[in-house]
N, C-alpha and C. Protein backbone atom coordinates (compact mmCIF):
# COMPACT_ATOMS: atom_id res chain seq x y z
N UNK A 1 -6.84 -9.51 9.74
CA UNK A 1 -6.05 -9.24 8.56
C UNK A 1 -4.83 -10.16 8.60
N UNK A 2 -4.53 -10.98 7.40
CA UNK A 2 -3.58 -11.89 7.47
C UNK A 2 -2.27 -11.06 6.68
N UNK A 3 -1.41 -11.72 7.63
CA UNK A 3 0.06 -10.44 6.44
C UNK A 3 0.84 -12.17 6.43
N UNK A 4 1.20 -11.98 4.81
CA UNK A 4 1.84 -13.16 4.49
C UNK A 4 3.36 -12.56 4.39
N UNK A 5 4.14 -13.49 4.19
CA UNK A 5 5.46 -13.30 4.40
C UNK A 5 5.84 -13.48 2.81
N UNK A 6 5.37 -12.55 2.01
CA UNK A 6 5.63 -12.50 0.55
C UNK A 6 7.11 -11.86 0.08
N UNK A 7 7.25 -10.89 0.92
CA UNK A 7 8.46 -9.93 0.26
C UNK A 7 9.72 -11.53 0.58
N UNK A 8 9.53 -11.87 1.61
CA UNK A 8 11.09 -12.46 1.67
C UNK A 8 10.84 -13.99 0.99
N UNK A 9 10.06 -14.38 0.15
CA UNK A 9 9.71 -15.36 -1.20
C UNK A 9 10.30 -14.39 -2.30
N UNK A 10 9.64 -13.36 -2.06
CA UNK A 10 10.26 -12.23 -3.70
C UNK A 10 11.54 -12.45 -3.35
N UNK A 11 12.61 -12.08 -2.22
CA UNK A 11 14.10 -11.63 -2.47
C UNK A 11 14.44 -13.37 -2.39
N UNK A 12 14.29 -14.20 -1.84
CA UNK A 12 14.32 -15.76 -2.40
C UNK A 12 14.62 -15.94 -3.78
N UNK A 13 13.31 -15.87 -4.05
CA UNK A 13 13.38 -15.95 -5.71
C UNK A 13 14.71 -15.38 -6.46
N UNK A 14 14.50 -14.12 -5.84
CA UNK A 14 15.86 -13.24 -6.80
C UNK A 14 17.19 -13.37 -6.69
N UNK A 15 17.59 -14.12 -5.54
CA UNK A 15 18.61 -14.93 -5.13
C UNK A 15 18.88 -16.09 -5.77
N UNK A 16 18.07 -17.16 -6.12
CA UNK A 16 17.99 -17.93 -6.72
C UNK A 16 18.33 -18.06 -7.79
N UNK A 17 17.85 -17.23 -8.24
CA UNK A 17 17.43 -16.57 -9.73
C UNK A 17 19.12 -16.50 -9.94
N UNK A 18 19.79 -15.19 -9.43
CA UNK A 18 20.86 -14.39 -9.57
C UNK A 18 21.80 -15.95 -9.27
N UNK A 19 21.90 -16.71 -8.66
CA UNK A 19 22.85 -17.60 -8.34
C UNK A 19 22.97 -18.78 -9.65
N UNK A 20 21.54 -18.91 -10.09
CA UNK A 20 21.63 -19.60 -11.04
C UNK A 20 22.11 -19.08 -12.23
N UNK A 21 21.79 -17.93 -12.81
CA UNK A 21 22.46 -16.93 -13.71
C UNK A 21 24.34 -16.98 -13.47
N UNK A 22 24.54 -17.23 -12.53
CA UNK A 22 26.14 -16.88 -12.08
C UNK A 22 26.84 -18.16 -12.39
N UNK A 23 25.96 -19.27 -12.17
CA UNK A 23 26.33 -20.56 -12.60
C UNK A 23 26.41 -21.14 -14.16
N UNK A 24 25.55 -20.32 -14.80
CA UNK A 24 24.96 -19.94 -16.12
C UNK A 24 25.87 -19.68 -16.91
N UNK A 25 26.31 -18.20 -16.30
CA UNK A 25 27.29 -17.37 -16.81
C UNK A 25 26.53 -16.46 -17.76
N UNK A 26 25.14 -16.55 -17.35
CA UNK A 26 23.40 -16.10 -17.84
C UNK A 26 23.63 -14.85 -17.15
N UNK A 27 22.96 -13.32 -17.73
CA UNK A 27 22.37 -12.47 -16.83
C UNK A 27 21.00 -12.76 -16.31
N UNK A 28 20.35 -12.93 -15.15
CA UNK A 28 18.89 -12.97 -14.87
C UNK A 28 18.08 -12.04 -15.32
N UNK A 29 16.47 -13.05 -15.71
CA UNK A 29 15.43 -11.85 -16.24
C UNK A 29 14.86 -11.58 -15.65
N UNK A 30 14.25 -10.46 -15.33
CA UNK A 30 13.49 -9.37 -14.36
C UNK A 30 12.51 -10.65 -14.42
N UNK A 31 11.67 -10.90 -15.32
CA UNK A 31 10.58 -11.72 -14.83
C UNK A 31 10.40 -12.72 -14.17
N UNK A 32 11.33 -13.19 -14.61
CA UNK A 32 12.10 -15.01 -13.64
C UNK A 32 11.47 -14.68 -12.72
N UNK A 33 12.26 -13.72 -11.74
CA UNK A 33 12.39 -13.46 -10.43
C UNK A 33 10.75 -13.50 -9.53
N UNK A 34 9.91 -12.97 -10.24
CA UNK A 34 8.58 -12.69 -9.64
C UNK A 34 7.64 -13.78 -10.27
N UNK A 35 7.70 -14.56 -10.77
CA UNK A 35 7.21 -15.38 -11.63
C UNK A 35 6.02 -16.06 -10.65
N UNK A 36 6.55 -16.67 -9.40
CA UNK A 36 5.92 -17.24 -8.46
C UNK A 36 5.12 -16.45 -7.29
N UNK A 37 5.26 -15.60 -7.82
CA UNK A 37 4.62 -14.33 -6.23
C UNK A 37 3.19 -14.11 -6.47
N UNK A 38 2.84 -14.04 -5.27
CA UNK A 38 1.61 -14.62 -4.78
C UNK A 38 0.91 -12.81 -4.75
N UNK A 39 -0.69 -12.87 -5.76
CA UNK A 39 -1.20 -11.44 -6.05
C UNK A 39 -1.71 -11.00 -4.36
N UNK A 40 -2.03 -9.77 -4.59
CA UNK A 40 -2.39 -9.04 -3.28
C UNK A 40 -3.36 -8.14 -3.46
N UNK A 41 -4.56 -8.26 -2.94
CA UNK A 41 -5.95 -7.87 -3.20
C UNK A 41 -5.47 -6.46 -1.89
N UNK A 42 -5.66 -5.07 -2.81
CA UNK A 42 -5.50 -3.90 -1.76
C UNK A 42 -7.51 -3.04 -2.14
N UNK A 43 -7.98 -2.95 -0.72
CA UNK A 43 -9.26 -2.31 -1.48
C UNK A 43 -8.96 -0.86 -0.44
N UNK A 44 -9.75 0.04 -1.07
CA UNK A 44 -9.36 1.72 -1.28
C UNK A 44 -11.19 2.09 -0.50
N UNK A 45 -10.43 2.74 0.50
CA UNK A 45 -12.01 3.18 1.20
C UNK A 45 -12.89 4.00 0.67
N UNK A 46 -14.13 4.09 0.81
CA UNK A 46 -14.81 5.15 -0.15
C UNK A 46 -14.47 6.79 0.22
N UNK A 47 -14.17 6.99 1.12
CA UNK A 47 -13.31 8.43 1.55
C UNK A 47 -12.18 8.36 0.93
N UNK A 48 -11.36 7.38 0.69
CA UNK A 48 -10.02 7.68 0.10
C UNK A 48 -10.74 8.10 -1.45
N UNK A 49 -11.13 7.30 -2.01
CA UNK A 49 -12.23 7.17 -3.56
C UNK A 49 -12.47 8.75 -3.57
N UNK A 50 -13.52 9.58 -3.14
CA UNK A 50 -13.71 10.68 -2.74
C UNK A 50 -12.60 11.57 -2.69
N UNK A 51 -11.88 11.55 -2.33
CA UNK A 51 -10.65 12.34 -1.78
C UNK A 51 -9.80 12.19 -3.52
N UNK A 52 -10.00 11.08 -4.13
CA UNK A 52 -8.75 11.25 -5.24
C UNK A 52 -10.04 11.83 -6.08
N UNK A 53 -11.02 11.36 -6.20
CA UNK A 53 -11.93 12.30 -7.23
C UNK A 53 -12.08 13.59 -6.97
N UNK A 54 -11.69 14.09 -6.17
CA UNK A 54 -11.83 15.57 -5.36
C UNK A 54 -10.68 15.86 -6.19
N UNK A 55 -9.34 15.54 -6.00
CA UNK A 55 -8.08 16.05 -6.31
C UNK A 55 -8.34 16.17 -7.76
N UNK A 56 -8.35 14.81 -8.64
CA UNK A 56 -8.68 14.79 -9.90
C UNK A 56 -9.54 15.93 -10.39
N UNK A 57 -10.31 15.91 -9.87
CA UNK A 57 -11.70 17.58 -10.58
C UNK A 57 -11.33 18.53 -10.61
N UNK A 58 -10.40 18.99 -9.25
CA UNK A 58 -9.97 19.96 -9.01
C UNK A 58 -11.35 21.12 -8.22
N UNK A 59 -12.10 19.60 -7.36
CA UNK A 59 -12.64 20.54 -6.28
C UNK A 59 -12.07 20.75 -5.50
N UNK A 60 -13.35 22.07 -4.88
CA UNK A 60 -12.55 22.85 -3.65
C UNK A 60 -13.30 22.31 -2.48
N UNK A 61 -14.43 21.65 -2.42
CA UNK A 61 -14.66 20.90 -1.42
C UNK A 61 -13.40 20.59 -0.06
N UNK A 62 -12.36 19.67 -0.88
CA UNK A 62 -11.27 19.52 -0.10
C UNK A 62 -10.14 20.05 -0.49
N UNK A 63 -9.55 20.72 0.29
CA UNK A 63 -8.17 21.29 -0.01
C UNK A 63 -6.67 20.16 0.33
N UNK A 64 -6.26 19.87 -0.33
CA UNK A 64 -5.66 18.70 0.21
C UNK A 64 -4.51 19.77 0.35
N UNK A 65 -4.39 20.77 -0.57
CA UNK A 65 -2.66 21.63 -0.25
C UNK A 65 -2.90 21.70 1.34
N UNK A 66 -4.27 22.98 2.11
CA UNK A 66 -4.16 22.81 3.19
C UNK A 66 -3.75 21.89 4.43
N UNK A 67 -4.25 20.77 4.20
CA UNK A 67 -4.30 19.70 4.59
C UNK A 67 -2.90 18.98 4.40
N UNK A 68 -1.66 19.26 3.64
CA UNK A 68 -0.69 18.77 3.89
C UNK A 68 0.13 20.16 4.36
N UNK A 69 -0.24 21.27 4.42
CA UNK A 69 0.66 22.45 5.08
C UNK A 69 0.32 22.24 6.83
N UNK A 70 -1.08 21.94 6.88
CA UNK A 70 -1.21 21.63 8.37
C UNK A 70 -0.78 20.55 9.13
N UNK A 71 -0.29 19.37 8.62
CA UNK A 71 0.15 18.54 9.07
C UNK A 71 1.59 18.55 8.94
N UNK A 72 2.29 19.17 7.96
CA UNK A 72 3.82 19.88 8.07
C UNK A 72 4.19 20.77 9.58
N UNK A 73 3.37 21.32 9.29
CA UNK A 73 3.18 22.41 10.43
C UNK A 73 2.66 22.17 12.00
N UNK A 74 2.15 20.92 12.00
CA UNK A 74 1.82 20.12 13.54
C UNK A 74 0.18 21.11 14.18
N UNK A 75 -0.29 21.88 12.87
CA UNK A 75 -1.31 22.49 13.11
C UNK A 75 -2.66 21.36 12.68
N UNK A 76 -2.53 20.27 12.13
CA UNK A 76 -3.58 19.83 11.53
C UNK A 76 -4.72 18.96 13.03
N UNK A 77 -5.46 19.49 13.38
CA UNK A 77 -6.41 18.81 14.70
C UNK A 77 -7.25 17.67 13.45
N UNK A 78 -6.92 16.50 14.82
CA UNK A 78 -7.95 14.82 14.12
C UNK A 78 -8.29 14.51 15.60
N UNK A 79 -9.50 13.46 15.76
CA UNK A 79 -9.98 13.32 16.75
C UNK A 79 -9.49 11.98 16.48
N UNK A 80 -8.60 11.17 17.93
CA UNK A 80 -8.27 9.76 18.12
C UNK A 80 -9.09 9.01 18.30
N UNK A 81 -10.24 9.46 18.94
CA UNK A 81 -11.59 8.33 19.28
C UNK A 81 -12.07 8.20 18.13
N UNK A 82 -12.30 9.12 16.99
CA UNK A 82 -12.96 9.25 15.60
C UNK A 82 -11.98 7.77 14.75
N UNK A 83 -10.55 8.00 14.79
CA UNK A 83 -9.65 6.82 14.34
C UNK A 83 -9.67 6.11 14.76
N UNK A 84 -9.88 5.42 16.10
CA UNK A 84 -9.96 4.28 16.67
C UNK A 84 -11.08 3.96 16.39
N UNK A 85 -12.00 4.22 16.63
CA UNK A 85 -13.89 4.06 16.25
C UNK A 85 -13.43 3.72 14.70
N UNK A 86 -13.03 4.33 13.27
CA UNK A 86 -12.63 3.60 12.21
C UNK A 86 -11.82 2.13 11.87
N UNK A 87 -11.15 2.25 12.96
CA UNK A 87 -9.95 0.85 12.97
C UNK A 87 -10.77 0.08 13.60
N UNK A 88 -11.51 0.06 14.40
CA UNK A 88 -12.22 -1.22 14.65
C UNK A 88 -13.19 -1.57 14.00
N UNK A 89 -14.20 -0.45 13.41
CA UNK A 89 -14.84 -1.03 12.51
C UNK A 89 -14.92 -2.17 11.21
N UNK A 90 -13.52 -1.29 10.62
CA UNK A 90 -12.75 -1.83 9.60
C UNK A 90 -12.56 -3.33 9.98
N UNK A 91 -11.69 -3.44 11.06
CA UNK A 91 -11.71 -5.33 11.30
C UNK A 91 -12.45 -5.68 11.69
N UNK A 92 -13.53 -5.22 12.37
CA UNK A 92 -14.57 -6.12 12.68
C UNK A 92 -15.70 -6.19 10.90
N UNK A 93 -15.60 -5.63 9.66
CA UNK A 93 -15.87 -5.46 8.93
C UNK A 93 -15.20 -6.78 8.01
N UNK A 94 -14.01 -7.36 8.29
CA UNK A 94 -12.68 -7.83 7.87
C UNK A 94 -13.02 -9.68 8.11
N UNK A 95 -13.78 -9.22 9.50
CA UNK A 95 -14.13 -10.56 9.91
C UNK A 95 -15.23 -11.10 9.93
N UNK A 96 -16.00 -10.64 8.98
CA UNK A 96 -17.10 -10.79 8.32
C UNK A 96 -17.00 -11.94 7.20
């Protein structure tokens, strides 16, 4: 997984932006600022997919209230080998 160094191009920009406006004697436009920023492809696992169509229907399949009272509560049990066994899949999926 590559992580680009986008956010500190965005506050660049808006610096830029804002300095040239000051020189101007211009207020800067929201759009200026992002004009050049580079898109970002986010993909959504099919369990997450599942999980918001669950919420959306208003099945009971999954209880998500439960599911955030138990993890408030330090009651919610997950298996770490089950998450690690996912995280590697995922990048070795990545590097495909």
């Amino acid at each position: 997984m590559k992580i680009e160094n986008g956010y500190n191009h965005y506050l660049n920009a808006v610096r830029q932006n804002k300095d040239q406006a000051q020189t101007k004697g211009t207020s800067p436009k929201p759009t200026e600022s992002i004009k050049n920023e580079e898109s970002v492809q986010v993909n959504i696992s099919d369990t997450a997919k599942k999980m918001a169509q669950a919420k959306s229907a208003g099945s009971k399949d999954i209880d998500i209230e439960a599911i955030k009272k138990a993890v408030l509560d330090g009651t919610y049990s997950f298996s770490a080998d089950k998450i690690a066994q996912g995280m590697v899949n995922a990048m070795n999926e990545q590097g495909k």
